[in-house]
N, C-alpha and C. Protein backbone atom coordinates (compact mmCIF):
# COMPACT_ATOMS: atom_id res chain seq x y z
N UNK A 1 112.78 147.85 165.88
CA UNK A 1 111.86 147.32 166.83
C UNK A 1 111.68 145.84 166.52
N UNK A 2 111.82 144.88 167.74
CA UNK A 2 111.96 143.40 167.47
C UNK A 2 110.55 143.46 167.13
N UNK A 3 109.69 142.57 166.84
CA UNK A 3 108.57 141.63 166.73
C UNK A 3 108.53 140.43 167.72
N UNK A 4 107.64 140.34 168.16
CA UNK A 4 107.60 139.70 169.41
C UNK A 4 106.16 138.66 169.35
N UNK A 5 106.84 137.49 169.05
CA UNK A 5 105.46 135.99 168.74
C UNK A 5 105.52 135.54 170.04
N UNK A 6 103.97 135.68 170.41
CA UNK A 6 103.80 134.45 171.73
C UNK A 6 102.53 133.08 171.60
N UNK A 7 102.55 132.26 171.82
CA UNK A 7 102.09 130.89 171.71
C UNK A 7 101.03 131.33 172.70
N UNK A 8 100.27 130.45 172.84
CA UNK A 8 99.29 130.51 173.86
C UNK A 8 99.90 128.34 173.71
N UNK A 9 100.34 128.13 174.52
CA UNK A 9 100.32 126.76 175.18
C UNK A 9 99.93 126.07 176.59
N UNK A 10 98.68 126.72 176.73
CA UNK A 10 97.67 126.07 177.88
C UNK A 10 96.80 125.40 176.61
N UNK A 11 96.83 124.36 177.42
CA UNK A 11 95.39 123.24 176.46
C UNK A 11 94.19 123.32 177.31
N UNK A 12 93.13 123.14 177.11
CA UNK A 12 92.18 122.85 177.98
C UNK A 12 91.55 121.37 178.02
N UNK A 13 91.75 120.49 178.83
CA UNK A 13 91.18 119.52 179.40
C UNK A 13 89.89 119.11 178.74
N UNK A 14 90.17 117.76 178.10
CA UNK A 14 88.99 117.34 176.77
C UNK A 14 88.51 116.49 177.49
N UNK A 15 87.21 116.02 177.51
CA UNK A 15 86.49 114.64 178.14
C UNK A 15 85.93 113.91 177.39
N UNK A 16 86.43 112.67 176.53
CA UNK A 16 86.54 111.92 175.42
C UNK A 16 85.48 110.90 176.20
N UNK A 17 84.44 110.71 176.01
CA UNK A 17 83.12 109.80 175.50
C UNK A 17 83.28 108.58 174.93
N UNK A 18 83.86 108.59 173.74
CA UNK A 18 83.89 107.21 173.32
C UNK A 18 85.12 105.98 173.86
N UNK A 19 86.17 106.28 174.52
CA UNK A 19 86.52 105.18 175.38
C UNK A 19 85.58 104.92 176.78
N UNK A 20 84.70 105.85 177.39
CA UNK A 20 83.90 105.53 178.15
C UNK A 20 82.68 104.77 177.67
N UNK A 21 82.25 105.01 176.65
CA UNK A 21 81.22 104.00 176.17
C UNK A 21 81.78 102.41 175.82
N UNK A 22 82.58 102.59 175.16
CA UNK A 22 83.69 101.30 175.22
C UNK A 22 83.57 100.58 176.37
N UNK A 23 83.88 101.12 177.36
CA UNK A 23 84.19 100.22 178.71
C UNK A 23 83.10 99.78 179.21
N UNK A 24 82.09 100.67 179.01
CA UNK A 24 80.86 100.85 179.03
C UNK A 24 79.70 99.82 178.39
N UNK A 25 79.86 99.05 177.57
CA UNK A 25 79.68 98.42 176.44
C UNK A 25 80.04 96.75 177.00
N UNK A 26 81.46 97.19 177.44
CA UNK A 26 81.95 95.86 177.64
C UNK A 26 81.98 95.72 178.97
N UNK A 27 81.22 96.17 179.78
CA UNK A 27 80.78 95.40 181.39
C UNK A 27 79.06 95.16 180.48
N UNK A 28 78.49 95.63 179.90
CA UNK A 28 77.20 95.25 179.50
C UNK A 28 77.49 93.68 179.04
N UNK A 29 78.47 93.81 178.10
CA UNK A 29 78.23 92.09 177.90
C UNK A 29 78.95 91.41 178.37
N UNK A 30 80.10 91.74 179.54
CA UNK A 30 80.47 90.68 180.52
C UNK A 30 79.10 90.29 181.71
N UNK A 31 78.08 91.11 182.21
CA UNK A 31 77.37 91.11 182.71
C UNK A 31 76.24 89.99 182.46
N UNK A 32 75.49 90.46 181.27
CA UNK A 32 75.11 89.10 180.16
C UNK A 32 75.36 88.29 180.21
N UNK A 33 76.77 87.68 179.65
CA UNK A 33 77.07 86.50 179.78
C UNK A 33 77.34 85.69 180.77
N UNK A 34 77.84 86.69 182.35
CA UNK A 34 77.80 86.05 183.62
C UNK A 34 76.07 85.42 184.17
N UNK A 35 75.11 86.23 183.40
CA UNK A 35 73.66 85.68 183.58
C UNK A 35 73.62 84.48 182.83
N UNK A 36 74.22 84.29 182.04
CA UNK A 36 74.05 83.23 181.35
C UNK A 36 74.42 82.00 181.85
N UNK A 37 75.62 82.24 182.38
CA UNK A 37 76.13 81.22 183.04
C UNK A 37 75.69 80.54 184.56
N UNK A 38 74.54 81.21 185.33
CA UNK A 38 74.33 81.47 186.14
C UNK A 38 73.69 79.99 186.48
N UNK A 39 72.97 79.70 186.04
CA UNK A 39 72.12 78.03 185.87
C UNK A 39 73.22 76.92 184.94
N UNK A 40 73.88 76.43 185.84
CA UNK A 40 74.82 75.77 185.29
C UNK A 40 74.79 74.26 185.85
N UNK A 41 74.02 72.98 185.32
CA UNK A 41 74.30 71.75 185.79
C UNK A 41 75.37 71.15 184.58
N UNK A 42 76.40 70.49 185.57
CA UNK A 42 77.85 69.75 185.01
C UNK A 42 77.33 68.67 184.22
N UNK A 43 75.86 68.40 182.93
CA UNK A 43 75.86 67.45 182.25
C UNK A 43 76.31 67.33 180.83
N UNK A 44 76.91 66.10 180.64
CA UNK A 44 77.45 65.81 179.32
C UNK A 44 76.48 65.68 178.66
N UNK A 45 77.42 65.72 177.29
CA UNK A 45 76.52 66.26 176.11
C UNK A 45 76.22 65.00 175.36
N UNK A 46 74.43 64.71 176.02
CA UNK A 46 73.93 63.84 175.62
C UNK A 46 72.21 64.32 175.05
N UNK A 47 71.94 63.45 174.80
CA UNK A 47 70.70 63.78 173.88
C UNK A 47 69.49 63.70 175.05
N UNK A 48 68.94 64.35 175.35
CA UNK A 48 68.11 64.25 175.77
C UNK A 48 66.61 64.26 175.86
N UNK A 49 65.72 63.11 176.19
CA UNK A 49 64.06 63.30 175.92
C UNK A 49 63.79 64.70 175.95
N UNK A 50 62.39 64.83 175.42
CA UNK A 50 61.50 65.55 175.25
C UNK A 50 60.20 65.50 176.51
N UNK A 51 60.35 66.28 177.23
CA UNK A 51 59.24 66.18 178.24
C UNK A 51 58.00 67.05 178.16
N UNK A 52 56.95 66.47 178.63
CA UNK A 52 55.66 67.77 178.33
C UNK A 52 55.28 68.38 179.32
N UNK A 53 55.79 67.52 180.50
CA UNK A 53 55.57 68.24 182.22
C UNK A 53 56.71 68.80 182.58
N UNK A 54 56.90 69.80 183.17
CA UNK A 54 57.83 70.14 183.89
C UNK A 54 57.62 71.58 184.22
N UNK A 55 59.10 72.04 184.91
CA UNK A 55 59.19 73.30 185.10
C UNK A 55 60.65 73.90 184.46
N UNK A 56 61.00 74.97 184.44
CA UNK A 56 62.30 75.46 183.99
C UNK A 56 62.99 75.54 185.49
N UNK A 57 64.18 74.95 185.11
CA UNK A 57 65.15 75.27 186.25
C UNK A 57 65.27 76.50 186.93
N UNK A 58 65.54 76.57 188.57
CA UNK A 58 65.45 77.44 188.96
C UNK A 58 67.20 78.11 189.54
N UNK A 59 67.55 78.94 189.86
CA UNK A 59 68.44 79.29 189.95
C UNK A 59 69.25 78.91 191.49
N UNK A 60 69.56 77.88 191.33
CA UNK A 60 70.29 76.87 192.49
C UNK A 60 71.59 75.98 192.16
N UNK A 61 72.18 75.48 193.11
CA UNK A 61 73.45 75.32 192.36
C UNK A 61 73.40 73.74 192.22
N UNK A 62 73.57 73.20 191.54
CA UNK A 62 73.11 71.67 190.82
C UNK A 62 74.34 70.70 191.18
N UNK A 63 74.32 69.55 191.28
CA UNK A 63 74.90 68.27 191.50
C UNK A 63 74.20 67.66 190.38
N UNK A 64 75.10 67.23 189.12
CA UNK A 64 74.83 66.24 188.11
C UNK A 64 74.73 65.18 188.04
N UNK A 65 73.85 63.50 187.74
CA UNK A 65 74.07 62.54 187.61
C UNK A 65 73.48 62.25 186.26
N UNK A 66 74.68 61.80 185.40
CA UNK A 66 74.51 61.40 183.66
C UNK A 66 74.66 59.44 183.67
N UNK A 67 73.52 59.82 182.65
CA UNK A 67 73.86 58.24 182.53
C UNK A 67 73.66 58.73 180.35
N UNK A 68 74.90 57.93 180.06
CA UNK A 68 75.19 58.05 178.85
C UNK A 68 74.63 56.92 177.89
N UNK A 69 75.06 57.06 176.33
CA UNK A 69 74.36 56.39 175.60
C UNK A 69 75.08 54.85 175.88
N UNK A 70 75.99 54.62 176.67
CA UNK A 70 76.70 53.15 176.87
C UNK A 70 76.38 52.87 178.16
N UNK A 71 75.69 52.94 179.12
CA UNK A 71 75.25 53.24 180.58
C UNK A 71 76.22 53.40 181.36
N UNK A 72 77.12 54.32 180.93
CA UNK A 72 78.35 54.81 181.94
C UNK A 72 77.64 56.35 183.21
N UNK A 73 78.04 55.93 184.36
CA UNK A 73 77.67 57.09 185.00
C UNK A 73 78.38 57.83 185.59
N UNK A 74 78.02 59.26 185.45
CA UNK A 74 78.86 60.53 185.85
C UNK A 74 78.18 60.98 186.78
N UNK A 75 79.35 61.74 187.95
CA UNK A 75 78.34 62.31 188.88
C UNK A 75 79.92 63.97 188.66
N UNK A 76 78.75 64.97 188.43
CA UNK A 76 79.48 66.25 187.96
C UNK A 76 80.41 65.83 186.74
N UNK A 77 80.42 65.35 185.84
CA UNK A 77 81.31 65.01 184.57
C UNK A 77 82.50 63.92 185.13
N UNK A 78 82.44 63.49 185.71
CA UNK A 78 83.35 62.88 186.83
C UNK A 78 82.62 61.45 186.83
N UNK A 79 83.63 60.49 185.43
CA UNK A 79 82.78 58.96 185.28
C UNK A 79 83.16 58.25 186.88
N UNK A 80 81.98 57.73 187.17
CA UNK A 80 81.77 56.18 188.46
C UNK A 80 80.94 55.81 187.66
N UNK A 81 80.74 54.41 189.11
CA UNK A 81 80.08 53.59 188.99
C UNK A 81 78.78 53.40 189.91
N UNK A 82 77.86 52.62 189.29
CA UNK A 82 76.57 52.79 190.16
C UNK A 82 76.77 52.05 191.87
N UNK A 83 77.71 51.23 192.36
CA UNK A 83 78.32 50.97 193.19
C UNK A 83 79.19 52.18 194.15
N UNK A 84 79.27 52.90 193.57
CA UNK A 84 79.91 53.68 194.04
C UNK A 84 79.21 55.39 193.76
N UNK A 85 78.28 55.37 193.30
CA UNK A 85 77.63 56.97 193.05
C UNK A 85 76.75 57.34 194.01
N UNK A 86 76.31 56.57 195.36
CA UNK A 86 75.99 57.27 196.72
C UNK A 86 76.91 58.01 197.17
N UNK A 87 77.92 57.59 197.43
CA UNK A 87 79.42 57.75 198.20
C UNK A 87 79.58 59.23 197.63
N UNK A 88 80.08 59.15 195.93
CA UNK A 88 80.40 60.44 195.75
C UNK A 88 79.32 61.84 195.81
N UNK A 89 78.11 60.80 195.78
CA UNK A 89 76.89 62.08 195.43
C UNK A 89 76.90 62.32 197.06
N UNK A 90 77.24 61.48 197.88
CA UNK A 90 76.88 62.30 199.23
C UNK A 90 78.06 63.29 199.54
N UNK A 91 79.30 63.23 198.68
CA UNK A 91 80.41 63.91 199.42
C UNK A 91 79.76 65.06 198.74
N UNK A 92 79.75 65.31 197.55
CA UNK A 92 79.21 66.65 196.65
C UNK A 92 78.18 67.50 197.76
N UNK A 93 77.24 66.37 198.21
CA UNK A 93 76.12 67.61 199.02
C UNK A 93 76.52 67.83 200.31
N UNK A 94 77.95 66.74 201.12
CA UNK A 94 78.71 67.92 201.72
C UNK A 94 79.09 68.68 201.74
N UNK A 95 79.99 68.45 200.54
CA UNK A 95 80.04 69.86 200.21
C UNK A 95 79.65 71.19 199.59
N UNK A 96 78.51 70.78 199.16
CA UNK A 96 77.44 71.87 198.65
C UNK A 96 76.18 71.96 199.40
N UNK A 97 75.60 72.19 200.65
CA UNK A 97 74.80 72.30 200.84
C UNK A 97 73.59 72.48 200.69
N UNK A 98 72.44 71.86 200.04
CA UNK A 98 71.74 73.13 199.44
C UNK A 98 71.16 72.64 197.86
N UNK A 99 72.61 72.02 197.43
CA UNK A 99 72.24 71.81 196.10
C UNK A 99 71.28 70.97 195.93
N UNK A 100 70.85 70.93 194.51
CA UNK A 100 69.68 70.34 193.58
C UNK A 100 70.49 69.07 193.22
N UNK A 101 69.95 67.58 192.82
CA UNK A 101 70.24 66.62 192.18
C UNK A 101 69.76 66.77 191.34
N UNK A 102 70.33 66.97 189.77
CA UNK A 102 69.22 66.37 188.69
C UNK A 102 70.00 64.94 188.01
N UNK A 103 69.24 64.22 187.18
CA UNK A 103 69.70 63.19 186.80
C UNK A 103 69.26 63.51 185.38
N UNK A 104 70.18 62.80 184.23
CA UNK A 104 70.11 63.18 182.71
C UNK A 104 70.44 61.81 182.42
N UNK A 105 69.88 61.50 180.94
CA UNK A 105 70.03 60.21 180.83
C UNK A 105 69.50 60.49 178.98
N UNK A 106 70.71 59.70 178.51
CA UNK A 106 70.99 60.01 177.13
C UNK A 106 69.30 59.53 176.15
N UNK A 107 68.69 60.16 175.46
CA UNK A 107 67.55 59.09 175.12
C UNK A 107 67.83 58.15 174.13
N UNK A 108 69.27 58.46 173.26
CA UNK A 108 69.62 57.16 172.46
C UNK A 108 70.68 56.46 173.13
N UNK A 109 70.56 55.13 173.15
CA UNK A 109 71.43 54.61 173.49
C UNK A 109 71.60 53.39 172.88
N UNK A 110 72.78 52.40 173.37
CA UNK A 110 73.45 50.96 172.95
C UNK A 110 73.39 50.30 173.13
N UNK A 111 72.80 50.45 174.48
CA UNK A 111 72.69 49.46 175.56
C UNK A 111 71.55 49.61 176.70
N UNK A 112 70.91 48.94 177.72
CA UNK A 112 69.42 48.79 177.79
C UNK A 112 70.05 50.03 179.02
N UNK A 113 69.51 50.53 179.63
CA UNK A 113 70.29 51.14 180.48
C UNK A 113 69.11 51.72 181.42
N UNK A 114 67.74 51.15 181.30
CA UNK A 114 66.72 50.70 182.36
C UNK A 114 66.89 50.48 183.12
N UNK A 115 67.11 49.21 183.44
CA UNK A 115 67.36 48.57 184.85
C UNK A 115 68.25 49.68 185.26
N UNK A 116 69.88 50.06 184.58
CA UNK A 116 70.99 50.84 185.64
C UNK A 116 70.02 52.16 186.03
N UNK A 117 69.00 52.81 185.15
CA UNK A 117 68.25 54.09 185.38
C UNK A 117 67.63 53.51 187.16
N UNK A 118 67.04 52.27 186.93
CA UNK A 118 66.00 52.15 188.01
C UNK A 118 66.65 51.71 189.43
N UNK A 119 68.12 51.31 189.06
CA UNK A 119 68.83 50.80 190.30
C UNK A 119 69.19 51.93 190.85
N UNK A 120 69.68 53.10 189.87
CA UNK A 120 69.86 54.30 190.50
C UNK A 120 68.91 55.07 191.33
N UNK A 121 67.61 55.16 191.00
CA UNK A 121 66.58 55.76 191.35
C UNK A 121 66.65 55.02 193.06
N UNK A 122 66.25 53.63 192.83
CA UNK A 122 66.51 52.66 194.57
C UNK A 122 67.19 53.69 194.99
N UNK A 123 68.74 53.49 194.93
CA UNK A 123 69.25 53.59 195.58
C UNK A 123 69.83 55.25 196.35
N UNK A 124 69.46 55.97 195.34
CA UNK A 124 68.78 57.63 195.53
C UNK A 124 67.98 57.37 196.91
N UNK A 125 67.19 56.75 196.47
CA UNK A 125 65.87 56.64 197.79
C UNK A 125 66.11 55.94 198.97
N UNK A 126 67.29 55.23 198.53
CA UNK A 126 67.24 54.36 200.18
C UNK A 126 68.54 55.19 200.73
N UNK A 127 69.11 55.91 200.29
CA UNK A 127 70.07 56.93 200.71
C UNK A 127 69.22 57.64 201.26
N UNK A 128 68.27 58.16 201.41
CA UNK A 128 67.40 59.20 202.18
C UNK A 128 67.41 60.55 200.87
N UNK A 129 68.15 60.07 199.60
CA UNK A 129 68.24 61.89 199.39
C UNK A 129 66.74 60.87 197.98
N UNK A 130 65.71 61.84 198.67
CA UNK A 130 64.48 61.93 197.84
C UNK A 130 64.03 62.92 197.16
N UNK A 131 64.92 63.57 197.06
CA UNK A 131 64.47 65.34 195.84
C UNK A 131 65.38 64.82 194.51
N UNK A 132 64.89 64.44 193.62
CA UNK A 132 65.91 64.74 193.13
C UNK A 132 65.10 65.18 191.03
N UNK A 133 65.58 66.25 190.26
CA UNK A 133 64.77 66.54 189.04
C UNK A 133 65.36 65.34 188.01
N UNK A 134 64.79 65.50 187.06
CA UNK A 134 65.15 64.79 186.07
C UNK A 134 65.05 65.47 184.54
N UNK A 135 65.99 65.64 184.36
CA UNK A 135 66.55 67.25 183.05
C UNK A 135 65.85 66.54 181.16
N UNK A 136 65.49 67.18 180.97
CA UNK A 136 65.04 67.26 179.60
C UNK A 136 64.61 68.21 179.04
N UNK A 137 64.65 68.58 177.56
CA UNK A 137 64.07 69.25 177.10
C UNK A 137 62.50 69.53 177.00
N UNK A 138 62.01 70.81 177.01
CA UNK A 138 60.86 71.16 176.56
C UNK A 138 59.89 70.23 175.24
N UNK A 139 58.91 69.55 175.46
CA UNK A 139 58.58 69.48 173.95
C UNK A 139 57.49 70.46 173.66
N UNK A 140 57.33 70.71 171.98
CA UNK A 140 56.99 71.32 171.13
C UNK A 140 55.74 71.52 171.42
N UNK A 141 55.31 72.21 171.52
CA UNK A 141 53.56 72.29 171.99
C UNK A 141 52.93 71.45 170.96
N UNK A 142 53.07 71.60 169.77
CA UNK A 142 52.75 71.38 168.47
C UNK A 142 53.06 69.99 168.54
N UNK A 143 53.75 69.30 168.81
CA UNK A 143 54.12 67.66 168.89
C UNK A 143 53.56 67.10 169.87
N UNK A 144 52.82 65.91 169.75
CA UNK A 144 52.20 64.97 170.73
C UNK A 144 53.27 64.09 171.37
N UNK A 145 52.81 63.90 172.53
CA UNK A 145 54.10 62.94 173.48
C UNK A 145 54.37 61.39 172.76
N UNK A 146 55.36 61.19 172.68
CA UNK A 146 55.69 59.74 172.55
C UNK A 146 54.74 58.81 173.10
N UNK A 147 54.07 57.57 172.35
CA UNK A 147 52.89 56.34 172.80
C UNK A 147 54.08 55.40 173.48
């Protein structure tokens, strides 16, 4: 009489958890970091005052104007000149409708860069575009304002 071996080779269908948490995991912090990015003005990395008034930026899409520690000016990281930074700041809010102006302006600098701050401001205003913020940091509750 033979002997007769049989297999049982049906598997049953496993539902593995930890590559779903994985994926799971990692839309959590692509998600995050897309919040993060969400408030984004194009300014270079300059030093900026300490302000005691203000508000926190609100979630709008920004048009940059930098004035650096040599009074070079950027409008979106994109160096001009104060002769020429109506022109480009008006093409930007053609083409952005909507957007916010802020203006940043290095607090150390090399050179006096007053007057170029205040020619800019004019000429902001005689352009008609009169909104416009001016970006700085928070100061310290604990620290008194600059005399």
């Amino acid at each position: 009489m033979a002997v007769r071996i049989t297999r049982d080779t049906s598997l049953e269908p496993r539902l593995e958890i930890m590559p779903l948490l994985d994926v799971i995991f990692l839309l959590l912090a692509f998600f995050i970091y897309a919040m993060v990015l969400l408030i984004r003005a194009e300014v270079l990395p300059v030093q900026l005052p300490e302000l005691s008034q203000g508000r926190p930026a609100s979630n709008v899409e920004a048009i940059s104007i930098t004035l650096d520690a040599d009074g070079s000016l950027f409008v979106d990281a994109q160096p001009t000149n104060l002769d020429a930074v109506i022109g480009v700041l008006q093409e930007a809010l053609a083409a952005r409708p909507g957007a916010r102006v802020y203006l940043a302006a290095d607090m150390e600098g090399r050179a006096d860069r007053l007057p170029v701050f205040i020619e800019l401001v004019n000429r902001l205003r005689g352009s008609g575009i009169h909104e416009f913020f001016i970006v700085g940091k928070p100061m310290d509750a604990l620290s008194s304002p600059p005399r």
